[in-house]
N, C-alpha and C. Protein backbone atom coordinates (compact mmCIF):
# COMPACT_ATOMS: atom_id res chain seq x y z
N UNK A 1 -67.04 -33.72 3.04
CA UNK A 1 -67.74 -33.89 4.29
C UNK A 1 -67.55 -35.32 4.80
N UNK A 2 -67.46 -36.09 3.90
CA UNK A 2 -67.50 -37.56 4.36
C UNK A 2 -65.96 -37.97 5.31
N UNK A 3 -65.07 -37.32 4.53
CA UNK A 3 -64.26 -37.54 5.29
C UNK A 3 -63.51 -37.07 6.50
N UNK A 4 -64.29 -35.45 6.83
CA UNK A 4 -64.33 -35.14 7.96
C UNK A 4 -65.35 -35.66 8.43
N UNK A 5 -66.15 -36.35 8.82
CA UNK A 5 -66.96 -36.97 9.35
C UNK A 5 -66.41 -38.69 9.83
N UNK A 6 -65.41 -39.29 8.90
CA UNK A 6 -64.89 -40.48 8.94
C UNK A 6 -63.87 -39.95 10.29
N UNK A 7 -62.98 -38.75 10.02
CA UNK A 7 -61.88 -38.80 10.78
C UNK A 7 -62.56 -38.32 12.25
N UNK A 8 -63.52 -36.99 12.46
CA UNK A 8 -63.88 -36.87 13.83
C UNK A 8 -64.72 -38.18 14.27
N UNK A 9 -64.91 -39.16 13.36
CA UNK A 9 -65.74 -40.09 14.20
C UNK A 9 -64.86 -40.78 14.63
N UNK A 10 -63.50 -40.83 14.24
CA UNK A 10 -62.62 -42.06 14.69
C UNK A 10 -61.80 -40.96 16.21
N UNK A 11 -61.64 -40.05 16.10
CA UNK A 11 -61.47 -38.92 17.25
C UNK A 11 -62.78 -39.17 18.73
N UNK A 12 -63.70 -39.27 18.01
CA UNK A 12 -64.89 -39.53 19.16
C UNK A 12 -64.72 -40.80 19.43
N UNK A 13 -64.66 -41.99 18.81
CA UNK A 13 -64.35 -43.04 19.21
C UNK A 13 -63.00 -43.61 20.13
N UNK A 14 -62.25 -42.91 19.82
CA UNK A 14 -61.08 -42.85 20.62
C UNK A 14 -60.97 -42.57 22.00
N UNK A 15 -61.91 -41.13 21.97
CA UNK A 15 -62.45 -40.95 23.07
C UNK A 15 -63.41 -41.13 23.85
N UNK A 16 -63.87 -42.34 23.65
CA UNK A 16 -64.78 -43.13 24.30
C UNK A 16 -66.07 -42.24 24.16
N UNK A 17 -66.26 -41.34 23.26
CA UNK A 17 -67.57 -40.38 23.10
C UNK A 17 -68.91 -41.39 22.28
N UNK A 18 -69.45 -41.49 22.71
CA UNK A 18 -70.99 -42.02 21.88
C UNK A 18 -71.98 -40.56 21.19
N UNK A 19 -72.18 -40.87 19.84
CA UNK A 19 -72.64 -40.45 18.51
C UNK A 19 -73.74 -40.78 18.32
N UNK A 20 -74.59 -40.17 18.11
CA UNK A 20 -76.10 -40.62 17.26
C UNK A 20 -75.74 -39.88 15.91
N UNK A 21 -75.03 -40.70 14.79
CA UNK A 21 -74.58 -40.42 13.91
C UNK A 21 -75.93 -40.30 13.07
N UNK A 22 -77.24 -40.55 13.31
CA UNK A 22 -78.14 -40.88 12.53
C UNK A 22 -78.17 -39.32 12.48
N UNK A 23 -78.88 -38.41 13.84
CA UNK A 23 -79.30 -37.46 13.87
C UNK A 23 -78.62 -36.59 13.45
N UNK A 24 -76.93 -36.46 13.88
CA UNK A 24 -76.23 -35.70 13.28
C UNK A 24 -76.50 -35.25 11.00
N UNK A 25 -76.65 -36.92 10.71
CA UNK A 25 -77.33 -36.41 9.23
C UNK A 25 -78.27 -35.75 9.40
N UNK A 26 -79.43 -36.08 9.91
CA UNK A 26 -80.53 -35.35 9.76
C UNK A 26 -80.60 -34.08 9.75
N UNK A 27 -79.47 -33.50 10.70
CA UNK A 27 -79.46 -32.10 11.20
C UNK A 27 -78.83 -31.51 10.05
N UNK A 28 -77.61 -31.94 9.37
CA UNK A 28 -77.12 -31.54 8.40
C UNK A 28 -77.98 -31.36 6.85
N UNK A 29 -78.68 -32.87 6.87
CA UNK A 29 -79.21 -32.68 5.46
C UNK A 29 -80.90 -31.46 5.65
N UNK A 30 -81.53 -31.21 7.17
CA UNK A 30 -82.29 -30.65 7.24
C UNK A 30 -81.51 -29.17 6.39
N UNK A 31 -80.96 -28.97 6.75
CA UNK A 31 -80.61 -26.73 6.21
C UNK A 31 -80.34 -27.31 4.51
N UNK A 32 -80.25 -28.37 3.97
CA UNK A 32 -79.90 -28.32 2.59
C UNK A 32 -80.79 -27.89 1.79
N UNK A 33 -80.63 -27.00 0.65
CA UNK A 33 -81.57 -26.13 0.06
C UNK A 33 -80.97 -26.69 -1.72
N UNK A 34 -81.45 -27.07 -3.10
CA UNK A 34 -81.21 -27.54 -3.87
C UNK A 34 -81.18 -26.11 -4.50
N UNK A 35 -82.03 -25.44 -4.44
CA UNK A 35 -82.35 -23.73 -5.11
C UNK A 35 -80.26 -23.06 -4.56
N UNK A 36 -80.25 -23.08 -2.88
CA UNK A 36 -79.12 -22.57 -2.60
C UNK A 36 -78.08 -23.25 -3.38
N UNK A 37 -77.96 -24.16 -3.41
CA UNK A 37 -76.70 -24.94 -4.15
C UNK A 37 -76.39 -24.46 -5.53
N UNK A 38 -77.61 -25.08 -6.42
CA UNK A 38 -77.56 -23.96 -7.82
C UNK A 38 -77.09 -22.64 -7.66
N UNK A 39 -77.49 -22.47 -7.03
CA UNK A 39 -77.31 -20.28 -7.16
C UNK A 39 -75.37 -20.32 -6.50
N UNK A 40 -75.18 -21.28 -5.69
CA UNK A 40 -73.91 -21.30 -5.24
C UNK A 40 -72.88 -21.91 -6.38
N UNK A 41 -73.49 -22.59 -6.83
CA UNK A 41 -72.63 -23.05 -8.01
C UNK A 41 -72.53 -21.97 -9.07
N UNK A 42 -73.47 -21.69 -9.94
CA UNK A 42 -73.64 -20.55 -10.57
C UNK A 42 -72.91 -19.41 -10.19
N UNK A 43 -72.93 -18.80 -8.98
CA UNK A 43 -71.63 -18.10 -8.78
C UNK A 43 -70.27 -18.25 -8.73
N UNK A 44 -70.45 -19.70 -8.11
CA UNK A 44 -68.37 -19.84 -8.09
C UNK A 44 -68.25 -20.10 -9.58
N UNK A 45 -68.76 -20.35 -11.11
CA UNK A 45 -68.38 -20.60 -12.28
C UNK A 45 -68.34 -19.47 -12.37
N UNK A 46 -68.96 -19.01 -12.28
CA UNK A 46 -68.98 -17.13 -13.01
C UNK A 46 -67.47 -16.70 -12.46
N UNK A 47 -67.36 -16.60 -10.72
CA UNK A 47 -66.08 -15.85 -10.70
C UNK A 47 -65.45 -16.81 -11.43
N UNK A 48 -64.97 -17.72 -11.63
CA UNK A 48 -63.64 -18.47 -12.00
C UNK A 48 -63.84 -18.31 -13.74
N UNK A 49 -64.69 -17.45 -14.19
CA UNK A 49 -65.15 -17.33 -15.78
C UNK A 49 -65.45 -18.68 -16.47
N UNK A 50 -66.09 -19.58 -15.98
CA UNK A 50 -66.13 -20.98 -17.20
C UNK A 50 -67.99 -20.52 -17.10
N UNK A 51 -68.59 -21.82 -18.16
CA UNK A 51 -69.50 -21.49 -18.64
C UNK A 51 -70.36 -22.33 -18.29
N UNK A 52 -71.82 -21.80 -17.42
CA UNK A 52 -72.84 -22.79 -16.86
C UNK A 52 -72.96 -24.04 -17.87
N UNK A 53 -73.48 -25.15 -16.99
CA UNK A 53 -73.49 -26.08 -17.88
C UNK A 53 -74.68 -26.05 -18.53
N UNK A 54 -74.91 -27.18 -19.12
CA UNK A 54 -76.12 -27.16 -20.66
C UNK A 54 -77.24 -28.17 -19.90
């Protein structure tokens, strides 16, 4: 993410576009769920067969 975020900011800047880069985090880290992530991780190990960690 960081670095699509580095490159469209240098794209908006180019184009003379102004960013409230603050809010844009906010908006992003608002939908982050720590429960979803686990359960997302936990699945992509399973398909790829390796073994939850300890």
């Amino acid at each position: 993410m960081d670095r699509a975020a580095v490159g469209l900011g240098a794209v908006f800047l180019h184009l003379r576009s102004e960013l409230n880069y603050h809010r844009l985090f906010e908006a992003e880290i608002e939908r982050f769920s720590l429960e979803t992530l686990a359960e997302r991780q936990q699945t992509s190990l399973a398909e790829a067969g390796l073994p939850a960690p300890v």
